[in-house]
PDB file of N, CA and C in Angstrom:
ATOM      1  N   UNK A   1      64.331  -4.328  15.439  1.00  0.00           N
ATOM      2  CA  UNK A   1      63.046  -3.873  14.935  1.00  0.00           C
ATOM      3  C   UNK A   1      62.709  -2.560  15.640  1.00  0.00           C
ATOM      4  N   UNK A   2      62.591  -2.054  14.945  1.00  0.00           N
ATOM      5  CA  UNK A   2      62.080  -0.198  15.047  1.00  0.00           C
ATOM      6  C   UNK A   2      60.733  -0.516  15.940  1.00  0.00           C
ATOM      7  N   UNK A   3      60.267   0.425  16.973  1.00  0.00           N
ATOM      8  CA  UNK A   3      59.073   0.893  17.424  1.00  0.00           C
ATOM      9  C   UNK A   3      58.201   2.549  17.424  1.00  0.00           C
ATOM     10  N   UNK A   4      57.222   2.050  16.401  1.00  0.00           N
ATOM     11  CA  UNK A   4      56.780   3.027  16.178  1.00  0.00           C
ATOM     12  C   UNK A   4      55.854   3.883  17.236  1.00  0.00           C
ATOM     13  N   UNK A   5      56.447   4.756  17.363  1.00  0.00           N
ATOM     14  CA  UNK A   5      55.832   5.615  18.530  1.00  0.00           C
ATOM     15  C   UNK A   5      54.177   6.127  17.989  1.00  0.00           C
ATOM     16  N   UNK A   6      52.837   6.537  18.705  1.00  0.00           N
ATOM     17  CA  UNK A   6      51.592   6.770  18.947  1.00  0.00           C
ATOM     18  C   UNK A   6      51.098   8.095  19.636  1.00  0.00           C
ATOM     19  N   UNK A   7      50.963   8.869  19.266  1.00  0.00           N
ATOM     20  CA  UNK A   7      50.669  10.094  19.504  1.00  0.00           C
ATOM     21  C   UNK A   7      49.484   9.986  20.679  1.00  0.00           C
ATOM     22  N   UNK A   8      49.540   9.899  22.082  1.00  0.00           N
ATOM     23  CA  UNK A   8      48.199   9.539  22.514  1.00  0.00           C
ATOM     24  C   UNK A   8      47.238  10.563  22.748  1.00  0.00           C
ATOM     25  N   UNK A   9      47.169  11.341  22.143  1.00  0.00           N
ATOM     26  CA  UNK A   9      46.279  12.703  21.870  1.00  0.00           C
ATOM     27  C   UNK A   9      45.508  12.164  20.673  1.00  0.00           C
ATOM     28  N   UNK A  10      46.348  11.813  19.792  1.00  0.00           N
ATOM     29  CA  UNK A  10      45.498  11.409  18.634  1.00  0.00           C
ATOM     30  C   UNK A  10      44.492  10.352  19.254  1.00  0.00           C
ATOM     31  N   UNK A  11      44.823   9.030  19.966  1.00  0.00           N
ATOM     32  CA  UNK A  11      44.555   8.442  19.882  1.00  0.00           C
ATOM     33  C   UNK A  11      43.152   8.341  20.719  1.00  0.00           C
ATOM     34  N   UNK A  12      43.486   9.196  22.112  1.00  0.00           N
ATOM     35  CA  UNK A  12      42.640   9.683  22.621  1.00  0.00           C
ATOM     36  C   UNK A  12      41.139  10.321  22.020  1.00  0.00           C
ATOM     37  N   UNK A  13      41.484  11.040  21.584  1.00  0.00           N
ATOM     38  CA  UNK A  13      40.498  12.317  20.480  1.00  0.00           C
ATOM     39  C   UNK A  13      39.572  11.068  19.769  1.00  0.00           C
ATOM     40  N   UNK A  14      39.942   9.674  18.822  1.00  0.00           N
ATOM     41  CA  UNK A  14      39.414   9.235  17.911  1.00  0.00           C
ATOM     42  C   UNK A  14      38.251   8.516  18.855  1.00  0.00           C
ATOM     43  N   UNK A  15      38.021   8.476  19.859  1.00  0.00           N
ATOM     44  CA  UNK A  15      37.170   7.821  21.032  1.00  0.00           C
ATOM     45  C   UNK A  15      36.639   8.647  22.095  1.00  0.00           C
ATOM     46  N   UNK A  16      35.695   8.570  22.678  1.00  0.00           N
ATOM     47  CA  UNK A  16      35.290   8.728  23.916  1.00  0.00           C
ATOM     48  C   UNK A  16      35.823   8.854  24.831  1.00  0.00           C
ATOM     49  N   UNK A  17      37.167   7.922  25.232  1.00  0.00           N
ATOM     50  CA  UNK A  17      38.281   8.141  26.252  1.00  0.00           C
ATOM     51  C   UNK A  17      39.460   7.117  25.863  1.00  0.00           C
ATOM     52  N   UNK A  18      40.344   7.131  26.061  1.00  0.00           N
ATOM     53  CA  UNK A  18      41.775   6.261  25.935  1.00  0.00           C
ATOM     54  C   UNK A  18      41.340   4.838  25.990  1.00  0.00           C
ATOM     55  N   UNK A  19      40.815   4.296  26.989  1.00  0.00           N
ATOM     56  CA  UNK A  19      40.799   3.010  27.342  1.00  0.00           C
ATOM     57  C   UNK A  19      39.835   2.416  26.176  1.00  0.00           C
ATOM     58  N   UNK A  20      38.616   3.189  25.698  1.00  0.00           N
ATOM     59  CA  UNK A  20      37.934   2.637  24.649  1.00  0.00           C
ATOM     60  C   UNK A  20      38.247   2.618  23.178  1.00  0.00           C
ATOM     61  N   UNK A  21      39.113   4.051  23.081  1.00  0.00           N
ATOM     62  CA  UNK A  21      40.565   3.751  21.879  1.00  0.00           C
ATOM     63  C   UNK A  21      40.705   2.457  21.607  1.00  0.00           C
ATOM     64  N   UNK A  22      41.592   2.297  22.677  1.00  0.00           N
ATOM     65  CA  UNK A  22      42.377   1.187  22.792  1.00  0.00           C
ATOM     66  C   UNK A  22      41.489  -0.106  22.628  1.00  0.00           C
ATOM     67  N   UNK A  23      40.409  -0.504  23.225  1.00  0.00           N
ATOM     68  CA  UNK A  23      40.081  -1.872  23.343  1.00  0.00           C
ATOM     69  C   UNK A  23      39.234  -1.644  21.527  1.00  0.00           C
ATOM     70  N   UNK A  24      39.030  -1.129  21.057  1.00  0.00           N
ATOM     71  CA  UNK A  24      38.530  -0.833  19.497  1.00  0.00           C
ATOM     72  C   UNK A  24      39.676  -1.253  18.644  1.00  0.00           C
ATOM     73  N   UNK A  25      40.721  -0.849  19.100  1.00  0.00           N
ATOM     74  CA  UNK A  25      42.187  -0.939  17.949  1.00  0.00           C
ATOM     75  C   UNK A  25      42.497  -2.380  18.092  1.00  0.00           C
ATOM     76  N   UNK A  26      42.663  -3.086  19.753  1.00  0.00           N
ATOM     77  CA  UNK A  26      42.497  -4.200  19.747  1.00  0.00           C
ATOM     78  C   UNK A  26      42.008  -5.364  19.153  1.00  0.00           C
ATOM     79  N   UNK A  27      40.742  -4.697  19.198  1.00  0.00           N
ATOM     80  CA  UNK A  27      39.697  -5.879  18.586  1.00  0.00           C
ATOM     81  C   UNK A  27      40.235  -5.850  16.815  1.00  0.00           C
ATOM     82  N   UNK A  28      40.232  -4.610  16.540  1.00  0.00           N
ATOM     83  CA  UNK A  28      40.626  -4.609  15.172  1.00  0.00           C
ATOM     84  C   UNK A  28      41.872  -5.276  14.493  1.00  0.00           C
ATOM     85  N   UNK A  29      42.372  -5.036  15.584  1.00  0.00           N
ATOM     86  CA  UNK A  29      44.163  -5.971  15.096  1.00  0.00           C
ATOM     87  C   UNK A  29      44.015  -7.482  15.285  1.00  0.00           C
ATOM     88  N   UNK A  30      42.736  -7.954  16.284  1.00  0.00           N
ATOM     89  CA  UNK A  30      43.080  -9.525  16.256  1.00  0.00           C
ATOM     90  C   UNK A  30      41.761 -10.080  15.015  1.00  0.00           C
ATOM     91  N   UNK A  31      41.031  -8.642  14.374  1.00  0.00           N
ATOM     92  CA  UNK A  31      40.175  -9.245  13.105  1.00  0.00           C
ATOM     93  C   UNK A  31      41.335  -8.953  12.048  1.00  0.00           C
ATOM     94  N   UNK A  32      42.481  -8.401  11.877  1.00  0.00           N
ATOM     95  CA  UNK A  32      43.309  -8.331  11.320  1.00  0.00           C
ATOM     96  C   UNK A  32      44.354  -9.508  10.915  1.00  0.00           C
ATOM     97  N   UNK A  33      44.860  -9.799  11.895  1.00  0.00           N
ATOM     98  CA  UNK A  33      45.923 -11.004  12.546  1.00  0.00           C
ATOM     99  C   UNK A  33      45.576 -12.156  11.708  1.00  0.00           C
ATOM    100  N   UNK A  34      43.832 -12.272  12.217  1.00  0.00           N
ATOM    101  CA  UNK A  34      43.084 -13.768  11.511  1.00  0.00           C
ATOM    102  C   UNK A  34      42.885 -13.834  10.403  1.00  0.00           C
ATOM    103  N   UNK A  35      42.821 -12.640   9.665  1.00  0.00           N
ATOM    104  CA  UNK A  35      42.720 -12.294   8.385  1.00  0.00           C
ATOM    105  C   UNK A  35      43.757 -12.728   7.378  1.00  0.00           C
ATOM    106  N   UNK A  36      45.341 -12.351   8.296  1.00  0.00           N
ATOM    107  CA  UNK A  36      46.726 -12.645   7.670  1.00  0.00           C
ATOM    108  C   UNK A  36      46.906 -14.192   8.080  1.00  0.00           C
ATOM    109  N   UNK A  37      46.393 -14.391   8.686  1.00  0.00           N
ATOM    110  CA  UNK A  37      46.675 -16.087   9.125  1.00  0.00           C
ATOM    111  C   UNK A  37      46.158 -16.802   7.985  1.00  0.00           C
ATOM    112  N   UNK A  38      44.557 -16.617   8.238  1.00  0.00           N
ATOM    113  CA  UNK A  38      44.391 -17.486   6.687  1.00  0.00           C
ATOM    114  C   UNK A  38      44.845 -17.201   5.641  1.00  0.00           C
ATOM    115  N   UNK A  39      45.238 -16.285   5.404  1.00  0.00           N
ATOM    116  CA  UNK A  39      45.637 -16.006   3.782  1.00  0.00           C
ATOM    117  C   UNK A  39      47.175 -16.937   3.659  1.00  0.00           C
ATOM    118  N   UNK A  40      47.648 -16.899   4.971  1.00  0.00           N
ATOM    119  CA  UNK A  40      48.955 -17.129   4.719  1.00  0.00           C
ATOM    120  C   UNK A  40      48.810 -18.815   4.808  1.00  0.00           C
ATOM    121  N   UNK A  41      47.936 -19.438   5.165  1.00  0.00           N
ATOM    122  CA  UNK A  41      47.911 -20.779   5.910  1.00  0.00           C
ATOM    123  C   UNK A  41      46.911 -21.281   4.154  1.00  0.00           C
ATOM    124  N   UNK A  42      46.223 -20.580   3.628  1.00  0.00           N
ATOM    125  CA  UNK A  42      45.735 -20.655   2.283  1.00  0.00           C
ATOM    126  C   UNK A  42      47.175 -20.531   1.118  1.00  0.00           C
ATOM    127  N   UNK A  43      47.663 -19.801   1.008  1.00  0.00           N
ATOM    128  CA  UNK A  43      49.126 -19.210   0.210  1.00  0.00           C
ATOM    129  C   UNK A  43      49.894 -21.136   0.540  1.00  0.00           C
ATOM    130  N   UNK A  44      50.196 -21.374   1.570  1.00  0.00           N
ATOM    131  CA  UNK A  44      51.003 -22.591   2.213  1.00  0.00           C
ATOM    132  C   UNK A  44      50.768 -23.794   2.203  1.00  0.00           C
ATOM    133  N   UNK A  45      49.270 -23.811   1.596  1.00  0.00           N
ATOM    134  CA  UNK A  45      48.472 -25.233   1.449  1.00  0.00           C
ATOM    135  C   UNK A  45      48.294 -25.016  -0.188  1.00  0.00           C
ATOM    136  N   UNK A  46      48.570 -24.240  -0.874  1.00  0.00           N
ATOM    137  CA  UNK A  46      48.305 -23.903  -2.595  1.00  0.00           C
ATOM    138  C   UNK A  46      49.376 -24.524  -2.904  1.00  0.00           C
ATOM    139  N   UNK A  47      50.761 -23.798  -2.084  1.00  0.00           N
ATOM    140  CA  UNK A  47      52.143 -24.139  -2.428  1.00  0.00           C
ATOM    141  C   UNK A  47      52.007 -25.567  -2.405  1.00  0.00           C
ATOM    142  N   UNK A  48      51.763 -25.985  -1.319  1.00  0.00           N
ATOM    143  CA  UNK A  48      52.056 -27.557  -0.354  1.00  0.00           C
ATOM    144  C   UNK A  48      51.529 -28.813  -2.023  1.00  0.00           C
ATOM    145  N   UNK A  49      50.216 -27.769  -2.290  1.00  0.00           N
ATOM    146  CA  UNK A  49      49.725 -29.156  -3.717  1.00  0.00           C
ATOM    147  C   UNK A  49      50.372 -29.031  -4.676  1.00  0.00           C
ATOM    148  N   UNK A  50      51.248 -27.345  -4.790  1.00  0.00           N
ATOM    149  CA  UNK A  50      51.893 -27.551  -6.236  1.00  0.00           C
ATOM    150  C   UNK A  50      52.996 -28.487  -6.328  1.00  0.00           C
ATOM    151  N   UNK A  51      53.916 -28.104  -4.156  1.00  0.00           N
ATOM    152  CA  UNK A  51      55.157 -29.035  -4.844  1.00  0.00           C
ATOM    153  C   UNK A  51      54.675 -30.512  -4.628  1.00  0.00           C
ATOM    154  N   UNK A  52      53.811 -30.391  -3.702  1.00  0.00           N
ATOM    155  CA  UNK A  52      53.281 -32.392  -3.196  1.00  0.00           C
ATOM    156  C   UNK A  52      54.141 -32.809  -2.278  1.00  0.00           C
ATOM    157  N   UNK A  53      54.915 -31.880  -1.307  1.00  0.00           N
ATOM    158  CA  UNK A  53      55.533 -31.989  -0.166  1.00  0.00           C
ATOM    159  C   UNK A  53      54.362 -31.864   0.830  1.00  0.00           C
ATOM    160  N   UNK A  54      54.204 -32.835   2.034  1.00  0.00           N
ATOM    161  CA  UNK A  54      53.992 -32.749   3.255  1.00  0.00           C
ATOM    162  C   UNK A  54      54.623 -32.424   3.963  1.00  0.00           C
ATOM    163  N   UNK A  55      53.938 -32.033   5.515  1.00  0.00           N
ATOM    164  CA  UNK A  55      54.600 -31.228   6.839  1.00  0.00           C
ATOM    165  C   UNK A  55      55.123 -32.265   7.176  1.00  0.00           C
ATOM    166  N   UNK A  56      55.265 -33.384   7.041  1.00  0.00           N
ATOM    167  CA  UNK A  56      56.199 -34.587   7.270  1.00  0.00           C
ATOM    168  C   UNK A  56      57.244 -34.556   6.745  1.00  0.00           C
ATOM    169  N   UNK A  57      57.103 -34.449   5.479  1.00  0.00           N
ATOM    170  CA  UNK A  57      58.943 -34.363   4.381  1.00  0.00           C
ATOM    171  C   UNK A  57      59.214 -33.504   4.726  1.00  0.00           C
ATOM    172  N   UNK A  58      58.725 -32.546   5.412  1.00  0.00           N
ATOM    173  CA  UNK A  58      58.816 -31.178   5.407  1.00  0.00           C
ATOM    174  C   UNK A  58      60.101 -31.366   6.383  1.00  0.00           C
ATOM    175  N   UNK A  59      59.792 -31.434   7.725  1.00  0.00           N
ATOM    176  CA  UNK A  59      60.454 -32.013   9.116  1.00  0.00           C
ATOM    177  C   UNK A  59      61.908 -32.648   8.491  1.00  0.00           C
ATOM    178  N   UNK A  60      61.184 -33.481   7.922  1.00  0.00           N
ATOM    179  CA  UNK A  60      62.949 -34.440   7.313  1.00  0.00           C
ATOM    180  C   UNK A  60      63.998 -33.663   6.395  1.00  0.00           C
ATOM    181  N   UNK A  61      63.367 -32.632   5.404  1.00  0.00           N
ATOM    182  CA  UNK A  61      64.268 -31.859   4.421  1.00  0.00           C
ATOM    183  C   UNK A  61      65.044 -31.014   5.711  1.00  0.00           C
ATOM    184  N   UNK A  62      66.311 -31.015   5.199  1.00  0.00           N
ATOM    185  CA  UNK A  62      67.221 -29.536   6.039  1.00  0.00           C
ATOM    186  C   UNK A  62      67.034 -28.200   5.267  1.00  0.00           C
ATOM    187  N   UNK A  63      66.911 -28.601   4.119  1.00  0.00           N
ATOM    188  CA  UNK A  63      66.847 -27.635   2.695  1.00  0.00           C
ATOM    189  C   UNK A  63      65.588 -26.833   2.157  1.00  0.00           C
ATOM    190  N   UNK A  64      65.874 -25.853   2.920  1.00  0.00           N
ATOM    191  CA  UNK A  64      64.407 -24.888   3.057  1.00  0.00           C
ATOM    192  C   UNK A  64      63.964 -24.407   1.225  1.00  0.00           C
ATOM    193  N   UNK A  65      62.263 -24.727   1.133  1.00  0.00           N
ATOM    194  CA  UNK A  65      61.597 -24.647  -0.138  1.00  0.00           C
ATOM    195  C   UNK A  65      62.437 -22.610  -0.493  1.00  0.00           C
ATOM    196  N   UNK A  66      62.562 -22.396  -1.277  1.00  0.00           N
ATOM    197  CA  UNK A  66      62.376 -21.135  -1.818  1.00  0.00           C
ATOM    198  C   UNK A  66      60.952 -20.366  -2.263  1.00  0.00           C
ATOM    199  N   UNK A  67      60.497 -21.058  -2.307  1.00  0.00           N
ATOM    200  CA  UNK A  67      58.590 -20.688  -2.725  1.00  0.00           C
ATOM    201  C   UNK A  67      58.162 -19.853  -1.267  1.00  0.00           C
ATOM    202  N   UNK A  68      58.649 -21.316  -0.342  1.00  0.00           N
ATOM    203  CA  UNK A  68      57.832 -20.841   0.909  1.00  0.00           C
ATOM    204  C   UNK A  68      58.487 -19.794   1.855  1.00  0.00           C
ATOM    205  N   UNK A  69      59.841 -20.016   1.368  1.00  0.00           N
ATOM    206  CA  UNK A  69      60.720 -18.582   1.904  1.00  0.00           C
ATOM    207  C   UNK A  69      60.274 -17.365   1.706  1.00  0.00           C
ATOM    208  N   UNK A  70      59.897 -16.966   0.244  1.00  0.00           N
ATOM    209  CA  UNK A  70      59.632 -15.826  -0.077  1.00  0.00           C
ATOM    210  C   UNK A  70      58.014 -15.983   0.411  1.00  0.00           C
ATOM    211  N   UNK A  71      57.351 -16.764   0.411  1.00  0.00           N
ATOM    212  CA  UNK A  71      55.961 -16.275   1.406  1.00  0.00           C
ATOM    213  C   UNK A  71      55.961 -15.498   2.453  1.00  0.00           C
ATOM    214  N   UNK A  72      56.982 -16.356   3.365  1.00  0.00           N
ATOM    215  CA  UNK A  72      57.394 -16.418   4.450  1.00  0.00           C
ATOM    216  C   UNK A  72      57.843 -14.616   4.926  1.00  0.00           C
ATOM    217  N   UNK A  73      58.758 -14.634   4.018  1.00  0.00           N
ATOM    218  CA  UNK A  73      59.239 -13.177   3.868  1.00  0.00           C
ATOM    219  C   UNK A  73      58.418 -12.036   3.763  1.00  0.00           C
ATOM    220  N   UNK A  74      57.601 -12.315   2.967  1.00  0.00           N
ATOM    221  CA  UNK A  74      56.756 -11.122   2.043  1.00  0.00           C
ATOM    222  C   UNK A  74      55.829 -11.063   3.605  1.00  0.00           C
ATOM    223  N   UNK A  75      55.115 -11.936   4.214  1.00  0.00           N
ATOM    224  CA  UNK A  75      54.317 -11.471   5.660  1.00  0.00           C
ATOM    225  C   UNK A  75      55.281 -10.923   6.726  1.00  0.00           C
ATOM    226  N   UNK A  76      56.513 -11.149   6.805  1.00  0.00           N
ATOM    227  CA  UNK A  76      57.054 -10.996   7.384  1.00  0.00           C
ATOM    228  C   UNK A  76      57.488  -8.972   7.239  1.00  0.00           C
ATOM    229  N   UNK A  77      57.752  -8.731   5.753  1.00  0.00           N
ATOM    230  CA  UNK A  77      57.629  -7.621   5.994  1.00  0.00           C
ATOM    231  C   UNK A  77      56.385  -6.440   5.468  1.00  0.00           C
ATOM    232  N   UNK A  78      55.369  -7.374   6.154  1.00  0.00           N
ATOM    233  CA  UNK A  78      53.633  -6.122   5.478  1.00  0.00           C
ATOM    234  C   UNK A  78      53.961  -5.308   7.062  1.00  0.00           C
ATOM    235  N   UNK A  79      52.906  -4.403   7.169  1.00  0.00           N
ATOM    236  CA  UNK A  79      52.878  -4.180   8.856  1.00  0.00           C
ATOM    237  C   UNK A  79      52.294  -4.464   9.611  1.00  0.00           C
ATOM    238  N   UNK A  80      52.394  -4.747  10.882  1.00  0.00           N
ATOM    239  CA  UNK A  80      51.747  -5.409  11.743  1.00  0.00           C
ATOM    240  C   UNK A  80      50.565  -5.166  12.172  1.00  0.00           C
ATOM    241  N   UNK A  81      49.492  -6.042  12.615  1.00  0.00           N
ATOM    242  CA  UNK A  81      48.044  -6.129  12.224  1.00  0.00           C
ATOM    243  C   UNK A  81      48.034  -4.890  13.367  1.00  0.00           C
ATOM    244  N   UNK A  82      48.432  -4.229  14.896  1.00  0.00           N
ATOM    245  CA  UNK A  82      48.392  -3.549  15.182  1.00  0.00           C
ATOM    246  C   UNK A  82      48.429  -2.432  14.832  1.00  0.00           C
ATOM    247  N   UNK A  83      49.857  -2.126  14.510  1.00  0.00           N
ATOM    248  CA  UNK A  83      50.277  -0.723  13.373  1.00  0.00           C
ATOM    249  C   UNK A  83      49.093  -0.764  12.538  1.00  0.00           C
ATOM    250  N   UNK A  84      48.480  -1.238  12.127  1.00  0.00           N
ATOM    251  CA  UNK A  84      47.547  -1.273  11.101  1.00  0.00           C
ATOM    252  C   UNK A  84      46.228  -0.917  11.621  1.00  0.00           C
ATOM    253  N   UNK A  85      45.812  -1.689  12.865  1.00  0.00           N
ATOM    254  CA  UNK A  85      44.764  -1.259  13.715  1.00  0.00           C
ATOM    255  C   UNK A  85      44.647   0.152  14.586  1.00  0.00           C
ATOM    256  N   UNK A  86      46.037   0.562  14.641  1.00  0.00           N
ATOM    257  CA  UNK A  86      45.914   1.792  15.775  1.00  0.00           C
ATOM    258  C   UNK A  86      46.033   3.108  14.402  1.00  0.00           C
ATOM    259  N   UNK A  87      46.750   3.235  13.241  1.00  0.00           N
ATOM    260  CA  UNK A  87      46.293   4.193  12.017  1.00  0.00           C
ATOM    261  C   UNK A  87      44.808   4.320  11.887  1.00  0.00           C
ATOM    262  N   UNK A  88      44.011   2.905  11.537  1.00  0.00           N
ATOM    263  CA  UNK A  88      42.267   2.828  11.244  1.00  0.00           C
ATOM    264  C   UNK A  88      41.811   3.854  12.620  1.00  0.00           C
ATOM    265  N   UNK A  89      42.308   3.484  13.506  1.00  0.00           N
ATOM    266  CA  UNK A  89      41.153   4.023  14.717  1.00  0.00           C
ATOM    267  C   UNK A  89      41.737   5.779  14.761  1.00  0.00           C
ATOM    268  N   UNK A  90      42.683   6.059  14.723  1.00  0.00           N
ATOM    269  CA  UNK A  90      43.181   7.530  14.619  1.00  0.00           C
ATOM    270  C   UNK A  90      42.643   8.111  13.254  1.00  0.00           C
ATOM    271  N   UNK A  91      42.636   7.245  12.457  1.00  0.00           N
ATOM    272  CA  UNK A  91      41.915   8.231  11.276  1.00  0.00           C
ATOM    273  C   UNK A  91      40.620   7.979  10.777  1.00  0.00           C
ATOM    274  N   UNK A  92      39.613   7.618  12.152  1.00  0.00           N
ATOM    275  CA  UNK A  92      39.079   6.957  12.232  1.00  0.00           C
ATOM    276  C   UNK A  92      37.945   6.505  11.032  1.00  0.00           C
ATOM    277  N   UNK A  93      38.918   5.066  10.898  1.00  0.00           N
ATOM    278  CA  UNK A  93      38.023   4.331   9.375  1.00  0.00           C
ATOM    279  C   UNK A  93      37.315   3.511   9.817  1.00  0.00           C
ATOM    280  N   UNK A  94      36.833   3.808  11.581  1.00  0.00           N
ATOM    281  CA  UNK A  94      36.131   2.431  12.104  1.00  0.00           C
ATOM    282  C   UNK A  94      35.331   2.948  12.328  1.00  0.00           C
ATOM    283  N   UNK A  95      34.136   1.592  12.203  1.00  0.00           N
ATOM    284  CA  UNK A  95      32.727   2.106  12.704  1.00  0.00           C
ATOM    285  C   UNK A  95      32.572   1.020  13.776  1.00  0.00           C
ATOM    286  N   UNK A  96      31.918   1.552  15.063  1.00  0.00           N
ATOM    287  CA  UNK A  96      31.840   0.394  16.506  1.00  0.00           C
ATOM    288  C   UNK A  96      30.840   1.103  16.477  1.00  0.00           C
ATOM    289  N   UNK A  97      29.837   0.265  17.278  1.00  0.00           N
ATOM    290  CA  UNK A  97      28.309   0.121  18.159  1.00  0.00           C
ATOM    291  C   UNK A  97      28.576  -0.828  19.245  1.00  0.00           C
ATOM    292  N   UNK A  98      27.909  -0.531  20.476  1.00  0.00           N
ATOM    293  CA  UNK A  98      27.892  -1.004  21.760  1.00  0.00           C
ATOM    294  C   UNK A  98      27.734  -1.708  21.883  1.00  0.00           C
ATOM    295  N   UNK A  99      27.532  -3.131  22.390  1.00  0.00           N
ATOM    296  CA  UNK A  99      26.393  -3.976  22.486  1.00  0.00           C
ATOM    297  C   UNK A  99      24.958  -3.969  23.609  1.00  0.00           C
ATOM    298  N   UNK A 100      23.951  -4.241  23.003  1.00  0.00           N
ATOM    299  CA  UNK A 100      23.345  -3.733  23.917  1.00  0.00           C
ATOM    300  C   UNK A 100      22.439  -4.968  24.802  1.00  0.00           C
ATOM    301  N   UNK A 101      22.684  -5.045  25.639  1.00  0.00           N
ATOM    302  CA  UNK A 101      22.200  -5.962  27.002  1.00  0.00           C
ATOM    303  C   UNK A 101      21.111  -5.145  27.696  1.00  0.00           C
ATOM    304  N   UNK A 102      19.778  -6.082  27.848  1.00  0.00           N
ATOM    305  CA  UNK A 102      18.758  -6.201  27.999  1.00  0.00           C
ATOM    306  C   UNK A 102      18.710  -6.392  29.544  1.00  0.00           C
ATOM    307  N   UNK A 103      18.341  -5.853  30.631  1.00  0.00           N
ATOM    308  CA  UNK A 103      18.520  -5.790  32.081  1.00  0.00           C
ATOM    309  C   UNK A 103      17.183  -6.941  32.243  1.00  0.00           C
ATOM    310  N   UNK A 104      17.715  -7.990  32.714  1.00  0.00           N
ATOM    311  CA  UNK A 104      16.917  -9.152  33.158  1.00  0.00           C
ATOM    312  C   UNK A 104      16.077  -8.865  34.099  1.00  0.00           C
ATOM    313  N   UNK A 105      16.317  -7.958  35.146  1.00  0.00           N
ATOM    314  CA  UNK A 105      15.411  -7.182  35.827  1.00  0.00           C
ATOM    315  C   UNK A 105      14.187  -6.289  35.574  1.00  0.00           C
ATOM    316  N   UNK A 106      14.475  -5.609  34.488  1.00  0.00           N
ATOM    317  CA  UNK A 106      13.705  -4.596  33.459  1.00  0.00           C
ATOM    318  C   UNK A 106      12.182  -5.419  33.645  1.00  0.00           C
ATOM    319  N   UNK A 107      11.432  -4.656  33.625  1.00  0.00           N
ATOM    320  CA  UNK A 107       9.754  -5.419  33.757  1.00  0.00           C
ATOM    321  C   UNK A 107       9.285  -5.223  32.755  1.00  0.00           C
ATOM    322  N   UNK A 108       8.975  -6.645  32.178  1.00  0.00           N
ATOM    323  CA  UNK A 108       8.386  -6.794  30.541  1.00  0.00           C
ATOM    324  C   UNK A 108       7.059  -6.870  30.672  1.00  0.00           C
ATOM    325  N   UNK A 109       6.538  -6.020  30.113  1.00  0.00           N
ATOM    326  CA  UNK A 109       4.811  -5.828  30.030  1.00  0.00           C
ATOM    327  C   UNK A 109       4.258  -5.487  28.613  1.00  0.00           C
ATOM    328  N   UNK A 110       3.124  -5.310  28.700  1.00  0.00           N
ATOM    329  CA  UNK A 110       2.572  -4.770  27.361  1.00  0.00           C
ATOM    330  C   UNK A 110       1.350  -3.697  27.472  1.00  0.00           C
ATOM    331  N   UNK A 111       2.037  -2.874  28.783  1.00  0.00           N
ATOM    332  CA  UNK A 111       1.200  -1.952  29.162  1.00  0.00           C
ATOM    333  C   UNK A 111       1.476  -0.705  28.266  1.00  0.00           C
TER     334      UNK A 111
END
């Protein structure tokens, strides 16, 4: 498997500084990841009622479904929720806000 190299100028530039790049692309690749999970765990439970095989027969067959092969396959070659997350933040198609925390100390009045 090929590794696609990251320009870290680009990546730099799309943020405030490197490290906040980065934890943005992060977050984006594991709202990504979960995204491909269900679809694929949805796709695998559609299959599962058409043929009426369980993860039990499943275990016992040696003789892998062809349905679920080519599922299997087709996620296997989209690109990875990263690769996917670190393009969004370089060209930047993301929108982030801070969160903002309220200093428990801060003196609440209504002066």
């Amino acid at each position: 498997m090929a590794i696609k190299t990251v320009d870290i100028e680009k990546i730099s530039n799309s943020a405030a500084n490197i490290y906040e790049a980065i934890t943005i692309a992060s977050k984006r690749a594991r709202q990504l990841h979960t995204e491909m999970r269900i679809e694929f765990e949805q796709r695998k439970a559609t299959l599962e009622q058409i043929t009426g095989v369980t993860e039990t027969e499943e275990e016992v067959e040696t003789a892998a479904n062809p349905d679920q092969l080519k599922i299997s396959l087709e996620f296997e070659t989209r690109p990875k929720p990263t690769e996917v997350a670190m393009q969004e933040t370089t060209d930047r198609k993301l929108d982030w806000r801070y969160k903002v925390v309220e200093d428990p100390a801060a003196p609440k009045g209504d002066a």
